[in-house]
PDB file of N, CA and C in Angstrom:
ATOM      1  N   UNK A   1      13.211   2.100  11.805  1.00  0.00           N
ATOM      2  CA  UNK A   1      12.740   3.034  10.796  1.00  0.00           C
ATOM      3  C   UNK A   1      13.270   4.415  11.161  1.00  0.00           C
ATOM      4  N   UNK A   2      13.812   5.010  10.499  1.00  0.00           N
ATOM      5  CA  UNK A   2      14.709   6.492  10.619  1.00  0.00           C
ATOM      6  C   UNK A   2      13.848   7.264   9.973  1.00  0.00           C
ATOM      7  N   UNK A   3      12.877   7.347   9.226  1.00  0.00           N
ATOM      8  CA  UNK A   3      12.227   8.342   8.137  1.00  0.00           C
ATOM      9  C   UNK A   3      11.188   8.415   7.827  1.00  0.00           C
ATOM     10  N   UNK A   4      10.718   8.976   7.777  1.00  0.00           N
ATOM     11  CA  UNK A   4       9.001   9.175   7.620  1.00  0.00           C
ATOM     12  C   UNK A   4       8.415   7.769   6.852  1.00  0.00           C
ATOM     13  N   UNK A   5       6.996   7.439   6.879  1.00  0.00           N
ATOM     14  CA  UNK A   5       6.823   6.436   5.577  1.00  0.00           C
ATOM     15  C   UNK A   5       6.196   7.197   4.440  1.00  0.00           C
ATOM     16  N   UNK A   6       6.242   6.636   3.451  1.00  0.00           N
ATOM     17  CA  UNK A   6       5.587   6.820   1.727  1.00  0.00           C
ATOM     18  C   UNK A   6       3.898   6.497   2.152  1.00  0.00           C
ATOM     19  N   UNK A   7       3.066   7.523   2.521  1.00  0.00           N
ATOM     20  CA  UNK A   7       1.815   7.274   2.581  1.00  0.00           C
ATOM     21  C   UNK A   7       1.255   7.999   1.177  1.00  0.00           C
ATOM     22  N   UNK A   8      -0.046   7.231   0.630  1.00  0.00           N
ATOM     23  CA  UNK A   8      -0.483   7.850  -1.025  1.00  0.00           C
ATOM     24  C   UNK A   8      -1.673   7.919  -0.199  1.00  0.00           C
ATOM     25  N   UNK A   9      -2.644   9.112  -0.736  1.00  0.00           N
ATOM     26  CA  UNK A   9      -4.150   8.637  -0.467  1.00  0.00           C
ATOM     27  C   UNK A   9      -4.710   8.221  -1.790  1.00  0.00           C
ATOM     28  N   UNK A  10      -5.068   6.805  -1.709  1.00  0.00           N
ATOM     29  CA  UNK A  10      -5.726   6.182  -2.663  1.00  0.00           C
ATOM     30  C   UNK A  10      -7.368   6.189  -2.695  1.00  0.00           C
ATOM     31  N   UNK A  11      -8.055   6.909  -3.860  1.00  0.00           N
ATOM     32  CA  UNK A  11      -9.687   6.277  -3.792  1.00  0.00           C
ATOM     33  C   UNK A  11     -10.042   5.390  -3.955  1.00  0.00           C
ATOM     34  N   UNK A  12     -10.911   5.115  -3.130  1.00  0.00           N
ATOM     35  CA  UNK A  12     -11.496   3.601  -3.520  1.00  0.00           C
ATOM     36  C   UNK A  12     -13.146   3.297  -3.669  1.00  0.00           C
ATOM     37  N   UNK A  13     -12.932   2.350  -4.659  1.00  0.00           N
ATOM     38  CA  UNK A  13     -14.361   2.171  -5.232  1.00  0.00           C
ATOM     39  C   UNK A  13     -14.892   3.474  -5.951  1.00  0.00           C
ATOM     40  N   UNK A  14     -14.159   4.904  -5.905  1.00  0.00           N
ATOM     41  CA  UNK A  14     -14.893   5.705  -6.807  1.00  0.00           C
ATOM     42  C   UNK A  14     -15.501   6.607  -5.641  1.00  0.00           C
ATOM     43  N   UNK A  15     -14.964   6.619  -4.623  1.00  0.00           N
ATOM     44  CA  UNK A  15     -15.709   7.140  -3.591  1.00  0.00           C
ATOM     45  C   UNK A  15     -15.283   8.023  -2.302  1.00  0.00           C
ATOM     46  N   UNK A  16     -14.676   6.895  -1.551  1.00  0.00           N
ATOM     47  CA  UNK A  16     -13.647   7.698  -0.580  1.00  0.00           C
ATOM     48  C   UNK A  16     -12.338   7.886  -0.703  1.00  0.00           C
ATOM     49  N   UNK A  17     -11.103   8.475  -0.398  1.00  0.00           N
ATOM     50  CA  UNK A  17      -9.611   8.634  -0.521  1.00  0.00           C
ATOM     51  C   UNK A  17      -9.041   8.207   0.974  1.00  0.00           C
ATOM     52  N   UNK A  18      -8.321   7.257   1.178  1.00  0.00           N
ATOM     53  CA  UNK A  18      -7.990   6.750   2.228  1.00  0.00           C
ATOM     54  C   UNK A  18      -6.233   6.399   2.370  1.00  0.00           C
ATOM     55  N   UNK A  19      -5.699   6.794   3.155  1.00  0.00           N
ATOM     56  CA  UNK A  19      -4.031   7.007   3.552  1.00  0.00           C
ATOM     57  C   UNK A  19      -3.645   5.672   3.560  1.00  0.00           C
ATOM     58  N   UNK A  20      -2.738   5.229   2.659  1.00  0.00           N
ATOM     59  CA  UNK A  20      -1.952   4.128   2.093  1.00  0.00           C
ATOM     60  C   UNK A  20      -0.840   4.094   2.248  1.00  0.00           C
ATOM     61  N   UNK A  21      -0.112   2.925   3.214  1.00  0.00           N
ATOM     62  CA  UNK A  21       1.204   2.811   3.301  1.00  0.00           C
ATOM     63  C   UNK A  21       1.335   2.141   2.056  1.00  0.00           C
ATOM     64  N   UNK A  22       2.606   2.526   1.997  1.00  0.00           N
ATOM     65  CA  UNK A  22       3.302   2.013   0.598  1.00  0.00           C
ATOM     66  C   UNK A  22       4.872   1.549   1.125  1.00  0.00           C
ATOM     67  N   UNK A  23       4.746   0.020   0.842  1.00  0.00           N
ATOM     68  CA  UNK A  23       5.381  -0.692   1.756  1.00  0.00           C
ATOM     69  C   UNK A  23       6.253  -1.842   0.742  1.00  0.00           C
ATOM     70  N   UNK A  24       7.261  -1.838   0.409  1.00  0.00           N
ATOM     71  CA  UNK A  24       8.138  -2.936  -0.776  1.00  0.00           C
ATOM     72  C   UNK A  24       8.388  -4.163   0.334  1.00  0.00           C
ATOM     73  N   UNK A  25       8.431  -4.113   1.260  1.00  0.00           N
ATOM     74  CA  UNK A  25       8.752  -5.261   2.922  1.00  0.00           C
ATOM     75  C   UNK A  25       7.603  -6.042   2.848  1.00  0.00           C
ATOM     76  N   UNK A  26       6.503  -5.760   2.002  1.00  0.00           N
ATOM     77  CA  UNK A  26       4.712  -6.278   2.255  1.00  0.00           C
ATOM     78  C   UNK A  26       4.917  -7.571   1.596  1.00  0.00           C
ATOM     79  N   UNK A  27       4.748  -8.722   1.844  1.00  0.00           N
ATOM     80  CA  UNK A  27       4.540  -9.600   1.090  1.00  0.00           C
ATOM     81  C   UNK A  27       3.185 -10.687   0.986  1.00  0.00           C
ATOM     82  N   UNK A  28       2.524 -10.842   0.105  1.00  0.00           N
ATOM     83  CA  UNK A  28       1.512 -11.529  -0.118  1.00  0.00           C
ATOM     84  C   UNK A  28       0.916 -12.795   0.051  1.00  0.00           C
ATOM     85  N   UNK A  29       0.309 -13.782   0.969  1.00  0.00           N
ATOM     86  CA  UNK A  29       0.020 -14.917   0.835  1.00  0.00           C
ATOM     87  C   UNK A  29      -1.528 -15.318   0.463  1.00  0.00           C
ATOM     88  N   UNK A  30      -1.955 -16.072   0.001  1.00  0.00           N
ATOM     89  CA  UNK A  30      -2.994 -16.292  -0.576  1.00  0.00           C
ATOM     90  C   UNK A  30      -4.142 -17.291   0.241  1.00  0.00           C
ATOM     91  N   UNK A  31      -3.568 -17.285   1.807  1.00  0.00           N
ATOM     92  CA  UNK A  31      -4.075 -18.417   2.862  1.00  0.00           C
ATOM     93  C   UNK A  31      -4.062 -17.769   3.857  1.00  0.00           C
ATOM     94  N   UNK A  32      -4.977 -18.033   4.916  1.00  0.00           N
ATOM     95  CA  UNK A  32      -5.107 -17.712   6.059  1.00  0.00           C
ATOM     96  C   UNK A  32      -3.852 -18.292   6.766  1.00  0.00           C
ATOM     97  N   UNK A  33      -3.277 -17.209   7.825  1.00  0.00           N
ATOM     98  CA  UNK A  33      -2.040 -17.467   8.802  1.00  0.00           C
ATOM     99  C   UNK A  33      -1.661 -16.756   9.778  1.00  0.00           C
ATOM    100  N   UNK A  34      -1.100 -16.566  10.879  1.00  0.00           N
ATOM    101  CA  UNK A  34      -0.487 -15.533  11.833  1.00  0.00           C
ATOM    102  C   UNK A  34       0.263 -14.234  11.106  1.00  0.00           C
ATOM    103  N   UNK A  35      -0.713 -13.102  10.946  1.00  0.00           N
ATOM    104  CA  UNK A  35       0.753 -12.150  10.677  1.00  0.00           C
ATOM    105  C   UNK A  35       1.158 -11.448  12.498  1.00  0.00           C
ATOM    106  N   UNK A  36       2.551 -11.195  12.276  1.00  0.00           N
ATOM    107  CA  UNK A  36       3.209 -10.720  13.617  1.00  0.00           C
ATOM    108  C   UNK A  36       3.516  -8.969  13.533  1.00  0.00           C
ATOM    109  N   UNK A  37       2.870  -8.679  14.519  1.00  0.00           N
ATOM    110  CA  UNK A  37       3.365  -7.136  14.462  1.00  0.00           C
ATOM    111  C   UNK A  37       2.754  -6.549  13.796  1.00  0.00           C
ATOM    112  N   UNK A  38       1.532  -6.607  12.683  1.00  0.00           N
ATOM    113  CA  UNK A  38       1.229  -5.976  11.993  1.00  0.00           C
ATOM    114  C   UNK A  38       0.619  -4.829  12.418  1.00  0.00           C
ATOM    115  N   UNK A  39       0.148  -4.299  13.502  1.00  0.00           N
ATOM    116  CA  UNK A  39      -0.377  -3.229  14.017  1.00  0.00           C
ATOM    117  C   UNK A  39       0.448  -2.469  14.943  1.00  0.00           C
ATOM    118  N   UNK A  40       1.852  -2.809  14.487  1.00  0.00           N
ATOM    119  CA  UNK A  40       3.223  -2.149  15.247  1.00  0.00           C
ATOM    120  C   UNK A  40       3.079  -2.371  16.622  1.00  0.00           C
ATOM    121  N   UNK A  41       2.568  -3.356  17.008  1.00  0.00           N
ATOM    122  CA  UNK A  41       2.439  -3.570  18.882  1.00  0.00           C
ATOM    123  C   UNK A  41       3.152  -4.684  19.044  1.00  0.00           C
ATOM    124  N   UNK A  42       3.631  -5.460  17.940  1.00  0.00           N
ATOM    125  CA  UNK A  42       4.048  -6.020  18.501  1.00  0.00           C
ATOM    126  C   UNK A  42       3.063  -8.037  18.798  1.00  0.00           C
ATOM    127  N   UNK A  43       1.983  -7.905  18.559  1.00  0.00           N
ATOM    128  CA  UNK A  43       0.967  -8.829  18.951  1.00  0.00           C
ATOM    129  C   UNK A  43       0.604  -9.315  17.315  1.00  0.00           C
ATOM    130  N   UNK A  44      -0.255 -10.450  17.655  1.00  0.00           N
ATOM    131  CA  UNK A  44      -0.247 -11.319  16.567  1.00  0.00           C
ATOM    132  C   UNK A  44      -1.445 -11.183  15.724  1.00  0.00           C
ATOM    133  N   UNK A  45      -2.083 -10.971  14.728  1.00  0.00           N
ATOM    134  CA  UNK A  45      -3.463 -10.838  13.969  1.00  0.00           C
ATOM    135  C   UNK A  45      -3.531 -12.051  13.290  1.00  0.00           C
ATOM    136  N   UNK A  46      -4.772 -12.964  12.890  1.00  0.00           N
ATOM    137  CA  UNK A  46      -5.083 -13.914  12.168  1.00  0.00           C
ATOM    138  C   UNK A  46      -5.758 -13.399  10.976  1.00  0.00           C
ATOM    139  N   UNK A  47      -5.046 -13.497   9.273  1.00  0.00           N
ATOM    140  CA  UNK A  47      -5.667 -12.644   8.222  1.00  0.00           C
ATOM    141  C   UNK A  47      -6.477 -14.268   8.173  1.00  0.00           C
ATOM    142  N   UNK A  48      -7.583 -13.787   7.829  1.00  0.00           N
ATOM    143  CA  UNK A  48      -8.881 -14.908   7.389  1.00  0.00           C
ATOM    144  C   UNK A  48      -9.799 -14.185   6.767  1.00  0.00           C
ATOM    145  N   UNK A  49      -9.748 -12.989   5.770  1.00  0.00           N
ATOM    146  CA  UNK A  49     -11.105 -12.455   5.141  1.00  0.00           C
ATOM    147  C   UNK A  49     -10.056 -11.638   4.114  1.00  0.00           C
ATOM    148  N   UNK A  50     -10.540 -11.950   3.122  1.00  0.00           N
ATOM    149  CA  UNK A  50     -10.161 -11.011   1.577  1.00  0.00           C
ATOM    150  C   UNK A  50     -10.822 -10.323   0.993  1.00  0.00           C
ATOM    151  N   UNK A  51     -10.885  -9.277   0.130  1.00  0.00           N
ATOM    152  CA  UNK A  51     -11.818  -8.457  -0.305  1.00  0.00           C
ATOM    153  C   UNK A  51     -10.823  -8.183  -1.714  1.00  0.00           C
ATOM    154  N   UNK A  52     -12.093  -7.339  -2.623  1.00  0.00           N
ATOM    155  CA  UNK A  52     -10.928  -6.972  -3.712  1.00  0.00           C
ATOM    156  C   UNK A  52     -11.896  -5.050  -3.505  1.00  0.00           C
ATOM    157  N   UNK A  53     -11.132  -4.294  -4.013  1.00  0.00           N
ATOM    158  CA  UNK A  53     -11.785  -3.038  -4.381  1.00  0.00           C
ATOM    159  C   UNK A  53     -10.956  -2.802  -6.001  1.00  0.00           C
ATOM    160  N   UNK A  54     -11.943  -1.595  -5.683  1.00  0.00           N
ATOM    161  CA  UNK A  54     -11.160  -0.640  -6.926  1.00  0.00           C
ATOM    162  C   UNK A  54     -10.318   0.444  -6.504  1.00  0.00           C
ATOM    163  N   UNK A  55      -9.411   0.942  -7.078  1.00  0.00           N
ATOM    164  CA  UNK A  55      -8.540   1.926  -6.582  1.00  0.00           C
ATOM    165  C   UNK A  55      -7.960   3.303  -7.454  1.00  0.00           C
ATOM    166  N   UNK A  56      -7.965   4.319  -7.560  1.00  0.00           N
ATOM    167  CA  UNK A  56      -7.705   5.301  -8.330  1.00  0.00           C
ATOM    168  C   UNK A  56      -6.516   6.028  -7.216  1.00  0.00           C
ATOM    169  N   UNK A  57      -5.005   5.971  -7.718  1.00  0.00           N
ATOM    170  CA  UNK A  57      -4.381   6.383  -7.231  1.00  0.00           C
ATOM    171  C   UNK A  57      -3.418   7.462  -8.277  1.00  0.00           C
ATOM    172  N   UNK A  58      -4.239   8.735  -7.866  1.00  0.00           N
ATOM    173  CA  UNK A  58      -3.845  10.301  -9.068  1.00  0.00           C
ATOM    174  C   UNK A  58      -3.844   9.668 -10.544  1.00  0.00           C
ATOM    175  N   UNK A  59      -4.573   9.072 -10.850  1.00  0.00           N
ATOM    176  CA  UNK A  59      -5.131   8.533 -12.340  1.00  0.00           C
ATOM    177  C   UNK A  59      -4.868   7.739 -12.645  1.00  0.00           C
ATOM    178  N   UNK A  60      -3.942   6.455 -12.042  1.00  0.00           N
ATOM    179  CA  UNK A  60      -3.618   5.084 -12.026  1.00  0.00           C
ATOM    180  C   UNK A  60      -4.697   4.612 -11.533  1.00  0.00           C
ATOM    181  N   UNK A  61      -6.025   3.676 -12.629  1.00  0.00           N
ATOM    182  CA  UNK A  61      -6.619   3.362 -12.160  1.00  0.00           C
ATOM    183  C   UNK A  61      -6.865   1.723 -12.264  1.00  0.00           C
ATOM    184  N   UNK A  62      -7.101   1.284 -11.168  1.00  0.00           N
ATOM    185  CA  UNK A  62      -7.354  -0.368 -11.394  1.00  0.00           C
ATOM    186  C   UNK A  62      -8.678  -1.207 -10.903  1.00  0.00           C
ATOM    187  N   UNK A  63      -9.189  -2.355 -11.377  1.00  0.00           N
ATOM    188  CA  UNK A  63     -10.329  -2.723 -11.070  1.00  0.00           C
ATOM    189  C   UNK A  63     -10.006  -3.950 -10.308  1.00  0.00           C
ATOM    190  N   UNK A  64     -10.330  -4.584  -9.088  1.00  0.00           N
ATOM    191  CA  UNK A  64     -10.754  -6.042  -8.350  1.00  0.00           C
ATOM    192  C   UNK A  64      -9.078  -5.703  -8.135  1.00  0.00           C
ATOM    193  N   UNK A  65      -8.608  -4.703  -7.347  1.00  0.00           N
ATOM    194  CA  UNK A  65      -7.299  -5.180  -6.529  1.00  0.00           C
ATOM    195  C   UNK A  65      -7.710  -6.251  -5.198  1.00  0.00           C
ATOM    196  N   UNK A  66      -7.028  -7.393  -4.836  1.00  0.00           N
ATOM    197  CA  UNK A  66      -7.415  -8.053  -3.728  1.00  0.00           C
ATOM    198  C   UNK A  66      -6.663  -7.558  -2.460  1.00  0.00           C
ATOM    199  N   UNK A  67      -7.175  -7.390  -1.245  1.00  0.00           N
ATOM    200  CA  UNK A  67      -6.741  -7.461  -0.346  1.00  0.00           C
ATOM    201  C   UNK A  67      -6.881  -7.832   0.715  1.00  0.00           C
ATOM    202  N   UNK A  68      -6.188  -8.032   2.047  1.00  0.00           N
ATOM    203  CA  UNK A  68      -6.602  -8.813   3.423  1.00  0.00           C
ATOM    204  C   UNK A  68      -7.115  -7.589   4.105  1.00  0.00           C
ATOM    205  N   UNK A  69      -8.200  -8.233   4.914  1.00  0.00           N
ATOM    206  CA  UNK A  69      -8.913  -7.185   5.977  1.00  0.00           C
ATOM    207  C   UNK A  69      -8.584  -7.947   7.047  1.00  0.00           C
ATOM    208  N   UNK A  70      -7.816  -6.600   7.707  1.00  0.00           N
ATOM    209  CA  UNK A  70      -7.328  -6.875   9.439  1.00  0.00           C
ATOM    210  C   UNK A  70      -7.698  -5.931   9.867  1.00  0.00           C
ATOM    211  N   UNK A  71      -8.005  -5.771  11.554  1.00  0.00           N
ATOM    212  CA  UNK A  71      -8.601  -5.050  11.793  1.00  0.00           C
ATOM    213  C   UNK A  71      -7.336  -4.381  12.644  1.00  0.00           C
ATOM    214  N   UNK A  72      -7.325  -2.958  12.997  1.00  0.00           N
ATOM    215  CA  UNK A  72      -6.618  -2.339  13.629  1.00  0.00           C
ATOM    216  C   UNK A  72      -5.366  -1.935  13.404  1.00  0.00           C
ATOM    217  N   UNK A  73      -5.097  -1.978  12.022  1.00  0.00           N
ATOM    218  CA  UNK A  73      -3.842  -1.819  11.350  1.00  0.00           C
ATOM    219  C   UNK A  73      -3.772  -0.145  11.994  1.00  0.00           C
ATOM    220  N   UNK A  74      -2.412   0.456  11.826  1.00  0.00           N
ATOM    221  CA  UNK A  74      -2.206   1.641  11.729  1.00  0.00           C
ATOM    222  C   UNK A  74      -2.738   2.332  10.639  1.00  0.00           C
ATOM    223  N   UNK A  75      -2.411   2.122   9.260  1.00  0.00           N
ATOM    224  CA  UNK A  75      -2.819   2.458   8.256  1.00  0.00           C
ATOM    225  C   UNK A  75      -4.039   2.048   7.606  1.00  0.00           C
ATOM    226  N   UNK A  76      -4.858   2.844   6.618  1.00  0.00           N
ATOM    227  CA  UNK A  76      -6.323   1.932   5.974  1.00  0.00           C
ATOM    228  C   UNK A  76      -6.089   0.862   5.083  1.00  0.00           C
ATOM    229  N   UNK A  77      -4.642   1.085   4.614  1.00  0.00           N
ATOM    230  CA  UNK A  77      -4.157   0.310   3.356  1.00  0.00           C
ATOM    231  C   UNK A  77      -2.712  -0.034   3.192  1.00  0.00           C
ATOM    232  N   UNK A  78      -2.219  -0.813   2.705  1.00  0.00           N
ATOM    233  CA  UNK A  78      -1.058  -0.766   2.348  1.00  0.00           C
ATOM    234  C   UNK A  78      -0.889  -1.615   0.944  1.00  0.00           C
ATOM    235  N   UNK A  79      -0.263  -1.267   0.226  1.00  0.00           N
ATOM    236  CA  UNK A  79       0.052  -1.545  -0.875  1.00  0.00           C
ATOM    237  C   UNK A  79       1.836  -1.748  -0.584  1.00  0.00           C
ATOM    238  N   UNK A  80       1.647  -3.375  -1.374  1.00  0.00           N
ATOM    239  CA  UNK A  80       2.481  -3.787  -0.751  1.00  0.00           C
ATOM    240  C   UNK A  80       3.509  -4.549  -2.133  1.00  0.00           C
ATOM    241  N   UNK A  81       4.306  -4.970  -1.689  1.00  0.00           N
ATOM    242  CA  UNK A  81       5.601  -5.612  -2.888  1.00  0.00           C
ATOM    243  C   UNK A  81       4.558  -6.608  -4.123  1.00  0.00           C
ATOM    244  N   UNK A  82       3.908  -7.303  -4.045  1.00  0.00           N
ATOM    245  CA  UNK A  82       2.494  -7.976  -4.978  1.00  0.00           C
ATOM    246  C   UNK A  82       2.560  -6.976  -6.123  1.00  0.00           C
ATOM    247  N   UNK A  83       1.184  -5.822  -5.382  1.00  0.00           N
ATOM    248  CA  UNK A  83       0.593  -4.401  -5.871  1.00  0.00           C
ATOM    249  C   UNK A  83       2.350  -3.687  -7.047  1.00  0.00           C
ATOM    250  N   UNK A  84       3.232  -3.661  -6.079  1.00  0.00           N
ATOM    251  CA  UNK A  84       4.164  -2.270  -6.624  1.00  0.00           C
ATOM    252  C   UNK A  84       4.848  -3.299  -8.323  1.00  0.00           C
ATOM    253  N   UNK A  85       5.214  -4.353  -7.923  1.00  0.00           N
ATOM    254  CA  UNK A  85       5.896  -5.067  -8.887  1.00  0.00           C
ATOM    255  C   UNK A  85       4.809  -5.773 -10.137  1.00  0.00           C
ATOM    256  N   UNK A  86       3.268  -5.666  -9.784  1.00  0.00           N
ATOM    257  CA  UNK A  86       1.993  -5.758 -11.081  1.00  0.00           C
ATOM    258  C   UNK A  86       2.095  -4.738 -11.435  1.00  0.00           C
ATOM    259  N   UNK A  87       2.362  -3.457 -10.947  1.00  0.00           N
ATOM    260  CA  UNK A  87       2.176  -2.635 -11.613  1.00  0.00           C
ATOM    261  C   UNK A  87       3.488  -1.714 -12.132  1.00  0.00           C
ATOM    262  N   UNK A  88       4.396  -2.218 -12.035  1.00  0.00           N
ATOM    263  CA  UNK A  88       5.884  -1.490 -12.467  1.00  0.00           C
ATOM    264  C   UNK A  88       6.029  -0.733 -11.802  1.00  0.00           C
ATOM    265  N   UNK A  89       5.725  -0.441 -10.170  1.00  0.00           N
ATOM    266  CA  UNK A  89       6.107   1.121  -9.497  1.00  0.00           C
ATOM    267  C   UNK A  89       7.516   1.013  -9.223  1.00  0.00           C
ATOM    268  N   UNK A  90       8.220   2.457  -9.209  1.00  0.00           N
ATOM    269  CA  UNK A  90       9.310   2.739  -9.364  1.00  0.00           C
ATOM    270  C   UNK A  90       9.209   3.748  -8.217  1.00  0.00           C
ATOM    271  N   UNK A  91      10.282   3.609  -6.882  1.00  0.00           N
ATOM    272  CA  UNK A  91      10.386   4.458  -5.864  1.00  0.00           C
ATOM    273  C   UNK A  91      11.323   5.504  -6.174  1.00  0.00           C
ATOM    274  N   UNK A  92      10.980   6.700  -6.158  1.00  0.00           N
ATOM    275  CA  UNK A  92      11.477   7.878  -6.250  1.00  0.00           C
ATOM    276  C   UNK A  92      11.765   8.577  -4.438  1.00  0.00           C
ATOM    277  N   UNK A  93      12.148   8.038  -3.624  1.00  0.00           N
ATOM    278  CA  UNK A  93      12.115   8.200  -2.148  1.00  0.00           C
ATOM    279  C   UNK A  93      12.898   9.687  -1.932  1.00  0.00           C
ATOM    280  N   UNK A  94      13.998   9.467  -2.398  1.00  0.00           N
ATOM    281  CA  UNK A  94      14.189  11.148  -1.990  1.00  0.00           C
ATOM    282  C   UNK A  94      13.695  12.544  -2.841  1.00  0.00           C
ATOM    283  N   UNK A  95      13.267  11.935  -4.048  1.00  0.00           N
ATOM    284  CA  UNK A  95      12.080  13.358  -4.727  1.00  0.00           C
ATOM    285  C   UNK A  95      10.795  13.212  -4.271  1.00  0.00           C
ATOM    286  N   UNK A  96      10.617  12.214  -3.529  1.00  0.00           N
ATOM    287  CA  UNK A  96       9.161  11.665  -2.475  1.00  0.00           C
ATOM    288  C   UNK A  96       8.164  11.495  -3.887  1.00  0.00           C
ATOM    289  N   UNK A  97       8.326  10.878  -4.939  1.00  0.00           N
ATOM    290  CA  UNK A  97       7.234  10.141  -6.078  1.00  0.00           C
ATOM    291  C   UNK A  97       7.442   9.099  -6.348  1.00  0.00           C
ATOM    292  N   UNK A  98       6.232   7.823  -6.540  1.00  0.00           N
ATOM    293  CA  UNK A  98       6.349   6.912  -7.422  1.00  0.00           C
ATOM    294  C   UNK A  98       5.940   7.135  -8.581  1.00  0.00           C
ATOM    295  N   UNK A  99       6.711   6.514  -9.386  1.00  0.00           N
ATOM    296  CA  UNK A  99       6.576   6.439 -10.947  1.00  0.00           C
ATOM    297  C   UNK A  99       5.776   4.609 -11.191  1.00  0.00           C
ATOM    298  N   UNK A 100       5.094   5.074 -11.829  1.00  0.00           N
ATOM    299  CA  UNK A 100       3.642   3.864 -11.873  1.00  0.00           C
ATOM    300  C   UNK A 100       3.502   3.459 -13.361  1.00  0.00           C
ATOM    301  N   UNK A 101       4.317   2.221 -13.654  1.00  0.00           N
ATOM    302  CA  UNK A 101       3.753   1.682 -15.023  1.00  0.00           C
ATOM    303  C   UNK A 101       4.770   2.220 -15.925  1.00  0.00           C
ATOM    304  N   UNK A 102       4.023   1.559 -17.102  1.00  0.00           N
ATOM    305  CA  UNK A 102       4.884   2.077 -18.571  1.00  0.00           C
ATOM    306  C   UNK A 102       4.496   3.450 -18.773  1.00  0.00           C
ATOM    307  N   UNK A 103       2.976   3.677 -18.722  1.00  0.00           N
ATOM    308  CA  UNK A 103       2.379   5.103 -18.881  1.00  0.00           C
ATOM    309  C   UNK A 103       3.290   6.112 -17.984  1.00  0.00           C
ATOM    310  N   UNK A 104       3.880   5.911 -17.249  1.00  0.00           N
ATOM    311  CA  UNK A 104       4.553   6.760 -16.230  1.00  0.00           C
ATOM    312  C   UNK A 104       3.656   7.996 -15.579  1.00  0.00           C
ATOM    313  N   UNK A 105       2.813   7.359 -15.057  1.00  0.00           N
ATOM    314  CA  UNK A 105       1.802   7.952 -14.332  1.00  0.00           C
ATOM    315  C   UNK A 105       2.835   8.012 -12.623  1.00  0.00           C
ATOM    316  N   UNK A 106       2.556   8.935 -12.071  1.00  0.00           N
ATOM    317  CA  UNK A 106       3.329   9.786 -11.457  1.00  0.00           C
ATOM    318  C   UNK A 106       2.730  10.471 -10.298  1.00  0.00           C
ATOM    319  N   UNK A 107       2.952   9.661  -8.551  1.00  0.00           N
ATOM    320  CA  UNK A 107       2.395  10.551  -7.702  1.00  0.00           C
ATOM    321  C   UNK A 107       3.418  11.122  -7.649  1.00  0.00           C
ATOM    322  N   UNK A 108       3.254  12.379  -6.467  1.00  0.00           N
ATOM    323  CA  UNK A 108       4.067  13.202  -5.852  1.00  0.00           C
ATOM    324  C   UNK A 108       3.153  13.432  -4.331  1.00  0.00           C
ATOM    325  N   UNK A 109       4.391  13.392  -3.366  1.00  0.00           N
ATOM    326  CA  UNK A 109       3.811  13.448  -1.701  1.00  0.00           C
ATOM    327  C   UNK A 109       4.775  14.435  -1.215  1.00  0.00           C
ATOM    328  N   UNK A 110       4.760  15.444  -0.470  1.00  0.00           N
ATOM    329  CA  UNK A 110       5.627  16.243  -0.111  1.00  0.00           C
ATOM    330  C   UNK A 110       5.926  15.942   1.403  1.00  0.00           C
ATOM    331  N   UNK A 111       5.296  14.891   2.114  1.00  0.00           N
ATOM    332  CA  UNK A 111       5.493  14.129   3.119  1.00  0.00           C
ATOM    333  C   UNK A 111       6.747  13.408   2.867  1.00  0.00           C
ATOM    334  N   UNK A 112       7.472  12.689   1.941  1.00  0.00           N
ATOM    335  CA  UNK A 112       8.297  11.476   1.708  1.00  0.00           C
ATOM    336  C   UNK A 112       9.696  12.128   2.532  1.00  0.00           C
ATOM    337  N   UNK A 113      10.258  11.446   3.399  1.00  0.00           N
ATOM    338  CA  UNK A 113      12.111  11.122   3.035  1.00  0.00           C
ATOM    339  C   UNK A 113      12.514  10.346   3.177  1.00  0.00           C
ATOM    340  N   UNK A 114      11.708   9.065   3.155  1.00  0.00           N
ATOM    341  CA  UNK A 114      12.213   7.807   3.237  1.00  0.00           C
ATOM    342  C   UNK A 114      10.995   6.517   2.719  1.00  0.00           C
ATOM    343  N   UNK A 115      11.691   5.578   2.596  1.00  0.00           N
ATOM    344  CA  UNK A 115      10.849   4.604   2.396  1.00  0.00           C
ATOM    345  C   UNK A 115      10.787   3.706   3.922  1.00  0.00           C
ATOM    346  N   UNK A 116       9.702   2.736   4.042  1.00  0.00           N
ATOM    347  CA  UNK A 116      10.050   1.566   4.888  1.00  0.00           C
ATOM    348  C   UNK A 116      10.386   0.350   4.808  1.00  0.00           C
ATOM    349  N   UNK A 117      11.463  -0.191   5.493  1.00  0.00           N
ATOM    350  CA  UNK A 117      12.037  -1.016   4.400  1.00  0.00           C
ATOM    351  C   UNK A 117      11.383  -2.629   5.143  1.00  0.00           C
TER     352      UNK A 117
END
């Protein structure tokens, strides 16, 4: 990784705002299994618990997103290749925005110069 990552703070449930990797490399399985590395150490996590929330990300809002709870991730969240391609996101990496949907709802992060790939 050469470049910063694409972190969004997303609300959730209507409540708190929590730092979201935003990750197109993320891919989704629907079963418990070994993920590797996921807490950048290198070591192995067993995903076995799903949850869904709600999420308001700068007025993109959605209801019962699902996701895996692991514990000790670097990040609170990641939104991952599933999430970006349901919802039409479009990486804008060197103006550091995604473009979200048909509505073209529109973050902006002044953190961005890169994506992770």
């Amino acid at each position: 990784m050469d470049g910063e990552p694409f972190i969004a703070d997303v609300r959730v449930n209507g409540t708190d705002f929590v730092p979201s990797l935003v990750d197109y490399g993320c891919l989704c399985y629907g079963a418990p299994r070994i993920l590797e590395n996921a807490a950048g150490d290198g070591k192995e996590v067993k995903i076995d618990k799903i949850t869904y929330v709600s999420i308001d990300l700068d007025g993109h809002q959605q209801h019962r997103v699902f996701m895996y709870v692991i514990d000790d991730l670097n990040w609170d969240m990641i939104l991952g290749k599933r999430w970006m391609e349901d919802q039409d996101v479009h990486i804008h990496a060197k103006e550091g925005y995604l473009e979200i949907g048909s509505m073209e709802s529109k973050y902006e992060t002044d953190d961005v110069t890169s994506l992770l790939s």
